[in-house]
C-alpha atoms as a PDB file:
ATOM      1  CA  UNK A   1      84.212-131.640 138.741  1.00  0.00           C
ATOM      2  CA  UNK A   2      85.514-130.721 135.153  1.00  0.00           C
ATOM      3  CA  UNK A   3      89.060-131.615 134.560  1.00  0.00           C
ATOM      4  CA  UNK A   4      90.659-129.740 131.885  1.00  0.00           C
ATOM      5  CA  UNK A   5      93.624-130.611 131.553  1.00  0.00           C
ATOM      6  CA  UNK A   6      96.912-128.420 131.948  1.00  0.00           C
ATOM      7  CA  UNK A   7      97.408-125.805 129.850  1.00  0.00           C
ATOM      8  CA  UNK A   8     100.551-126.270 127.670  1.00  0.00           C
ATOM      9  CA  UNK A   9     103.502-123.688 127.973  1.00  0.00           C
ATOM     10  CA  UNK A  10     103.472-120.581 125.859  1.00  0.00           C
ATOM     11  CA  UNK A  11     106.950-122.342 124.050  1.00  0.00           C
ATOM     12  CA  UNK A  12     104.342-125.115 122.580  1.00  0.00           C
ATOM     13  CA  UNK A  13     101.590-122.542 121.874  1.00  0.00           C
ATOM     14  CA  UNK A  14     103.585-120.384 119.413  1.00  0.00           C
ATOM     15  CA  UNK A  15     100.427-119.578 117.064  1.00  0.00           C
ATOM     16  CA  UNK A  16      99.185-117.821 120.438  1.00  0.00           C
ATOM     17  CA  UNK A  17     102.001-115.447 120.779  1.00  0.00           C
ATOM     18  CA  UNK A  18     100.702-112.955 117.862  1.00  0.00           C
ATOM     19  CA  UNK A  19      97.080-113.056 119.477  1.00  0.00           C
ATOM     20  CA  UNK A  20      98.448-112.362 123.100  1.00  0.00           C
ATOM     21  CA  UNK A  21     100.913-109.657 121.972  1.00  0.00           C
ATOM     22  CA  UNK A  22      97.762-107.641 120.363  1.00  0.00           C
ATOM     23  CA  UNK A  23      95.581-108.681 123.612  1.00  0.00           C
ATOM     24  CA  UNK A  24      98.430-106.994 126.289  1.00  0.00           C
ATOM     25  CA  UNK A  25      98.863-103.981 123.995  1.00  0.00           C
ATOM     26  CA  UNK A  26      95.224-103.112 123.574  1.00  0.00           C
ATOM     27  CA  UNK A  27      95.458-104.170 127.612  1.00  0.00           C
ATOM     28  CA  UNK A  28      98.343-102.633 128.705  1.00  0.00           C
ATOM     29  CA  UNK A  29      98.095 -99.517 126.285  1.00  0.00           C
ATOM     30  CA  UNK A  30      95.249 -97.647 128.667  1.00  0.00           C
ATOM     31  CA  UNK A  31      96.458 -98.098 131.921  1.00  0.00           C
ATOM     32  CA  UNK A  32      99.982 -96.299 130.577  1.00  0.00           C
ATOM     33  CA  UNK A  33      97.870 -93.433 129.211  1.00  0.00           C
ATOM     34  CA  UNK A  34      98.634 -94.224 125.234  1.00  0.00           C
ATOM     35  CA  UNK A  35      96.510 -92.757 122.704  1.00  0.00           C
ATOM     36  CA  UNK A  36      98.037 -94.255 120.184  1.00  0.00           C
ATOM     37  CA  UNK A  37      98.299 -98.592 119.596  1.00  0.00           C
ATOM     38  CA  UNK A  38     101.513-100.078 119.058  1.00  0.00           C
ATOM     39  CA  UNK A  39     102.585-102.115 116.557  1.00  0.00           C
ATOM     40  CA  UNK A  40     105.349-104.737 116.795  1.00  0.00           C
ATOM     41  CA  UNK A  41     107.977-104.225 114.577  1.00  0.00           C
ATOM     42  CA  UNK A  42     108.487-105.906 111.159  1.00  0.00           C
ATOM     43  CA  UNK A  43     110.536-109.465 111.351  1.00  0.00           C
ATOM     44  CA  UNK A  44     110.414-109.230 115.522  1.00  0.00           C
ATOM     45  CA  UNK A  45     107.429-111.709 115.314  1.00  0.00           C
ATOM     46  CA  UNK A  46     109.395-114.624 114.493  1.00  0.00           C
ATOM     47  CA  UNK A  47     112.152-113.722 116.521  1.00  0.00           C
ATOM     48  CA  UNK A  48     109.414-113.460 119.391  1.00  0.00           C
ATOM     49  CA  UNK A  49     108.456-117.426 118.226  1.00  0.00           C
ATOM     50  CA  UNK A  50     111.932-118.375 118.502  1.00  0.00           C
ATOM     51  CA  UNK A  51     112.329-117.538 121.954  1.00  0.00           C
ATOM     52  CA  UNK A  52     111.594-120.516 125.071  1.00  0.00           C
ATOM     53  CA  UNK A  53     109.401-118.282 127.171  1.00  0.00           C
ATOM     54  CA  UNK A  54     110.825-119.608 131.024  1.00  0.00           C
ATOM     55  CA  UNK A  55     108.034-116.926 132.439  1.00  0.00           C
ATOM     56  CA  UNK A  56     105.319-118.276 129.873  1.00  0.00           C
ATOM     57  CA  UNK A  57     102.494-115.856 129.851  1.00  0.00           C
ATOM     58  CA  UNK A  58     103.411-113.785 132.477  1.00  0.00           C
ATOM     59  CA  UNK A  59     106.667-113.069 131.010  1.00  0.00           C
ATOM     60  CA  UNK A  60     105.100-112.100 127.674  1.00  0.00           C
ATOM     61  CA  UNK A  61     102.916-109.616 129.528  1.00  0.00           C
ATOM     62  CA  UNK A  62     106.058-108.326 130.949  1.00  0.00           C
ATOM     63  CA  UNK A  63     108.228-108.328 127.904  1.00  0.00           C
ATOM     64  CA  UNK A  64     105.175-106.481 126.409  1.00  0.00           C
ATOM     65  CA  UNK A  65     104.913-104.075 129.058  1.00  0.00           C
ATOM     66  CA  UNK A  66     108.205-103.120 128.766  1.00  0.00           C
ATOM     67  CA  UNK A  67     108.310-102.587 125.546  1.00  0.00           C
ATOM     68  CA  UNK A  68     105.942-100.217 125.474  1.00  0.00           C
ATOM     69  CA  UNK A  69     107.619 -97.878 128.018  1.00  0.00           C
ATOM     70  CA  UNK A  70     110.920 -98.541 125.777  1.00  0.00           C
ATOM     71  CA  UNK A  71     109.179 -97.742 122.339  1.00  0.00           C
ATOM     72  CA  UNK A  72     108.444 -94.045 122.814  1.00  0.00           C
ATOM     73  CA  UNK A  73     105.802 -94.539 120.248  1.00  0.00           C
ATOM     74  CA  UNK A  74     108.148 -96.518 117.278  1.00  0.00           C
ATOM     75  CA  UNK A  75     107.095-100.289 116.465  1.00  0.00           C
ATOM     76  CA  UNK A  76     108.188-102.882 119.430  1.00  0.00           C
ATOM     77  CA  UNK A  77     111.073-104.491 118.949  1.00  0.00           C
ATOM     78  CA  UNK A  78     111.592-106.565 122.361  1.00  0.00           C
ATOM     79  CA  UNK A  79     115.277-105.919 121.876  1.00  0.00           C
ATOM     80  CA  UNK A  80     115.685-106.953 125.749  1.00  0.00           C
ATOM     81  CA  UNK A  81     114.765-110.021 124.754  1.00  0.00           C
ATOM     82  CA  UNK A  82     118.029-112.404 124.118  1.00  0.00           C
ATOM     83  CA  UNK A  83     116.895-114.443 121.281  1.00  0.00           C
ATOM     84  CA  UNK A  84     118.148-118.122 120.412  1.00  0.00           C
ATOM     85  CA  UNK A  85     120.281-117.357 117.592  1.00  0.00           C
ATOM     86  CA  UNK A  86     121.522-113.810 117.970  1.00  0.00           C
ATOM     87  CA  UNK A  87     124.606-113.696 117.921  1.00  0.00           C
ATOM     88  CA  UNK A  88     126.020-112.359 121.869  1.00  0.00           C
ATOM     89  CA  UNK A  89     126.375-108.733 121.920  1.00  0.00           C
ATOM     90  CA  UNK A  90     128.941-109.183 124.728  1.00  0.00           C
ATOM     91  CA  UNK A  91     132.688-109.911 124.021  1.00  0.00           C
ATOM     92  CA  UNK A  92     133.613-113.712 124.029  1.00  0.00           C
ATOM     93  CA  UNK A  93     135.868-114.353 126.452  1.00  0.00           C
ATOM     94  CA  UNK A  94     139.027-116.231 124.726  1.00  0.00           C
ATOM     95  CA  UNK A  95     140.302-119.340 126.669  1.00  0.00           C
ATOM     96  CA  UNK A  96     142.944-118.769 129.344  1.00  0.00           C
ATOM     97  CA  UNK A  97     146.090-120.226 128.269  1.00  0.00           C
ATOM     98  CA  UNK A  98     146.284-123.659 130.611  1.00  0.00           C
ATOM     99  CA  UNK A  99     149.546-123.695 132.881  1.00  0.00           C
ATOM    100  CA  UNK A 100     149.919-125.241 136.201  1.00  0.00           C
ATOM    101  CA  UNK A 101     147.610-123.844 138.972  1.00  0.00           C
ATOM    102  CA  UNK A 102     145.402-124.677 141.323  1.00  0.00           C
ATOM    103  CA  UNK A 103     141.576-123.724 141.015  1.00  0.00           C
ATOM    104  CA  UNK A 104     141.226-120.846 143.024  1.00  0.00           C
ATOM    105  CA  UNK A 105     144.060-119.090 140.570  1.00  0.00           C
ATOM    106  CA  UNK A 106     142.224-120.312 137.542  1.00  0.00           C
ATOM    107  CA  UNK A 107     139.175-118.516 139.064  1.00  0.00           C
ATOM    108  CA  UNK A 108     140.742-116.004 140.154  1.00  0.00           C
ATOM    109  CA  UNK A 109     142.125-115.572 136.069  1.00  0.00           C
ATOM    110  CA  UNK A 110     138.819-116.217 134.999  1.00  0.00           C
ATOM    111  CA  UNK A 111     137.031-113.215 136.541  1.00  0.00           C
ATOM    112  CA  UNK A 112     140.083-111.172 136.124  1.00  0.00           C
ATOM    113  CA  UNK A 113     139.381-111.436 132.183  1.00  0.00           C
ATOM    114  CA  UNK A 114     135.942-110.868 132.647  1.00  0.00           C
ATOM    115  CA  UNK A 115     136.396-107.899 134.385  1.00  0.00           C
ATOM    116  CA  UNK A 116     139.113-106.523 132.246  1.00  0.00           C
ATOM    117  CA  UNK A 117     136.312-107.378 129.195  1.00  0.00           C
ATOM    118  CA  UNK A 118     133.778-105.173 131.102  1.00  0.00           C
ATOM    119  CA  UNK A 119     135.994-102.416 131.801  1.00  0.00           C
ATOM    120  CA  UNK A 120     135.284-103.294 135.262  1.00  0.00           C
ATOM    121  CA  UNK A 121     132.091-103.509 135.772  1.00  0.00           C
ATOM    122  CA  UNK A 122     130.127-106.431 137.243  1.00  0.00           C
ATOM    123  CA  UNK A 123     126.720-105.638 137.553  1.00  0.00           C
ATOM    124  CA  UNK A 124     124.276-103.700 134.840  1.00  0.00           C
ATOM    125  CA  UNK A 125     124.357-104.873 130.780  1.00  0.00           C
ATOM    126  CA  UNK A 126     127.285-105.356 129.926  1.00  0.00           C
ATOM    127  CA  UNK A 127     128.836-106.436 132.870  1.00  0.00           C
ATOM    128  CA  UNK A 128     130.657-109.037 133.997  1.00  0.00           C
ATOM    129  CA  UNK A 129     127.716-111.179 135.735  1.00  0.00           C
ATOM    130  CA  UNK A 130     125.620-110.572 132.684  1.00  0.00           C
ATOM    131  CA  UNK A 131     128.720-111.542 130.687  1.00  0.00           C
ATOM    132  CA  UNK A 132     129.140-114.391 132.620  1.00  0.00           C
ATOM    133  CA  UNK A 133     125.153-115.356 133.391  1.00  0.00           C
ATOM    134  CA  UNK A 134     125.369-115.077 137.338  1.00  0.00           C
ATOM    135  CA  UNK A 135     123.810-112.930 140.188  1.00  0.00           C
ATOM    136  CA  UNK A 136     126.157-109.667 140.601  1.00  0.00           C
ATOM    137  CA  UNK A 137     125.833-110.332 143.729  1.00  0.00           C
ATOM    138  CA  UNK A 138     126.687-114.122 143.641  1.00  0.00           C
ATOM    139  CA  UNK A 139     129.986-112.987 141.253  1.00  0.00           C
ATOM    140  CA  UNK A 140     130.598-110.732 144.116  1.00  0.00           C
ATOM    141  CA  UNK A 141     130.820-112.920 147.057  1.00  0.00           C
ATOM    142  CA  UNK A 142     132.597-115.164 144.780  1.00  0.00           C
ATOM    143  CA  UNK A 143     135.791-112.607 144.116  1.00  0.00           C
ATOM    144  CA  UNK A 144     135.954-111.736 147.370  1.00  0.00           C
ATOM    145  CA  UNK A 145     136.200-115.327 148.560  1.00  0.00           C
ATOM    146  CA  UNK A 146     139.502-115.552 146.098  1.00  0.00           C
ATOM    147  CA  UNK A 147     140.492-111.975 146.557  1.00  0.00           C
ATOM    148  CA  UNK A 148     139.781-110.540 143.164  1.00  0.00           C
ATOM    149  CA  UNK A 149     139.655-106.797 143.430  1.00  0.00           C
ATOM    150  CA  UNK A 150     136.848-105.465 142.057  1.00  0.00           C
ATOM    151  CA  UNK A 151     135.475-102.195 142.246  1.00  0.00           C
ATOM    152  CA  UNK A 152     137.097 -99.479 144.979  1.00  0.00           C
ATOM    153  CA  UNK A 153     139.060-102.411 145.853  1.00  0.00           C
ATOM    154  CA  UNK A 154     140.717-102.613 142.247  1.00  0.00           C
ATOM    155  CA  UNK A 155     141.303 -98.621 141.763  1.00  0.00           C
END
């Protein structure tokens, strides 16, 4: 038996990235009917190196993919992609002035401003579970538990 070895993530392969990008365009290209090949955008290379790649491979294939159907024949530019040093597109959410409560009120506060920041939305970009990196439906459950209106609820 031949023991290779484990293949190292894609975030310790980065010369590989270029070479894969090409590979799932010429790949992916076909089966979405393009005549034309795409060409990833100027400066969006090294953003693309920057990145951690949690998916490895198959996430590049996907990030790819989608990119293509996104492009509508202009250079890639991965822009769902949130890159390491980007600054957040979101607003920042500006700390809660501290009095006494208990926790559930400070939570209750806490998704309170992050709904008022979304204009009231919770799921979708821009929202407040993307602004606040959790399952809409985890934020959900979580409002409800502390009675934070939200949606027809809050109208």
């Amino acid at each position: 038996m031949i023991n290779c070895g484990a293949i190292p993530p894609l975030r310790n392969r980065l010369d590989d990235i270029p070479k894969l990008i090409d590979y799932f365009i010429l790949k992916k290209s076909p089966e979405m009917k393009r005549i034309d090949i795409a060409k990833v955008a100027s400066g969006v290379m090294d953003r693309l190196r920057s990145y951690r790649w949690p998916g490895n491979i198959r996430e590049l294939e996907n990030a790819v993919e989608r990119s293509l159907i996104l492009s509508e024949g202009k250079p890639l530019t991965f822009d769902d992609i949130k890159f390491k040093g980007t600054p957040p597109s979101e607003p920042s959410i500006e700390p809660l002035e501290f009095e006494e409560m208990n926790y559930d009120k400070m939570l209750f506060n806490f998704y309170q401003k992050a709904l008022d920041l979304t204009e009231g939305r919770v799921e979708g970009k821009g929202g407040a579970a993307d602004l606040l990196g959790v399952n809409p439906r985890t934020l959900r459950h979580r409002m409800r538990r502390i009675s934070v209106p939200f949606g027809r609820s809050a109208e």
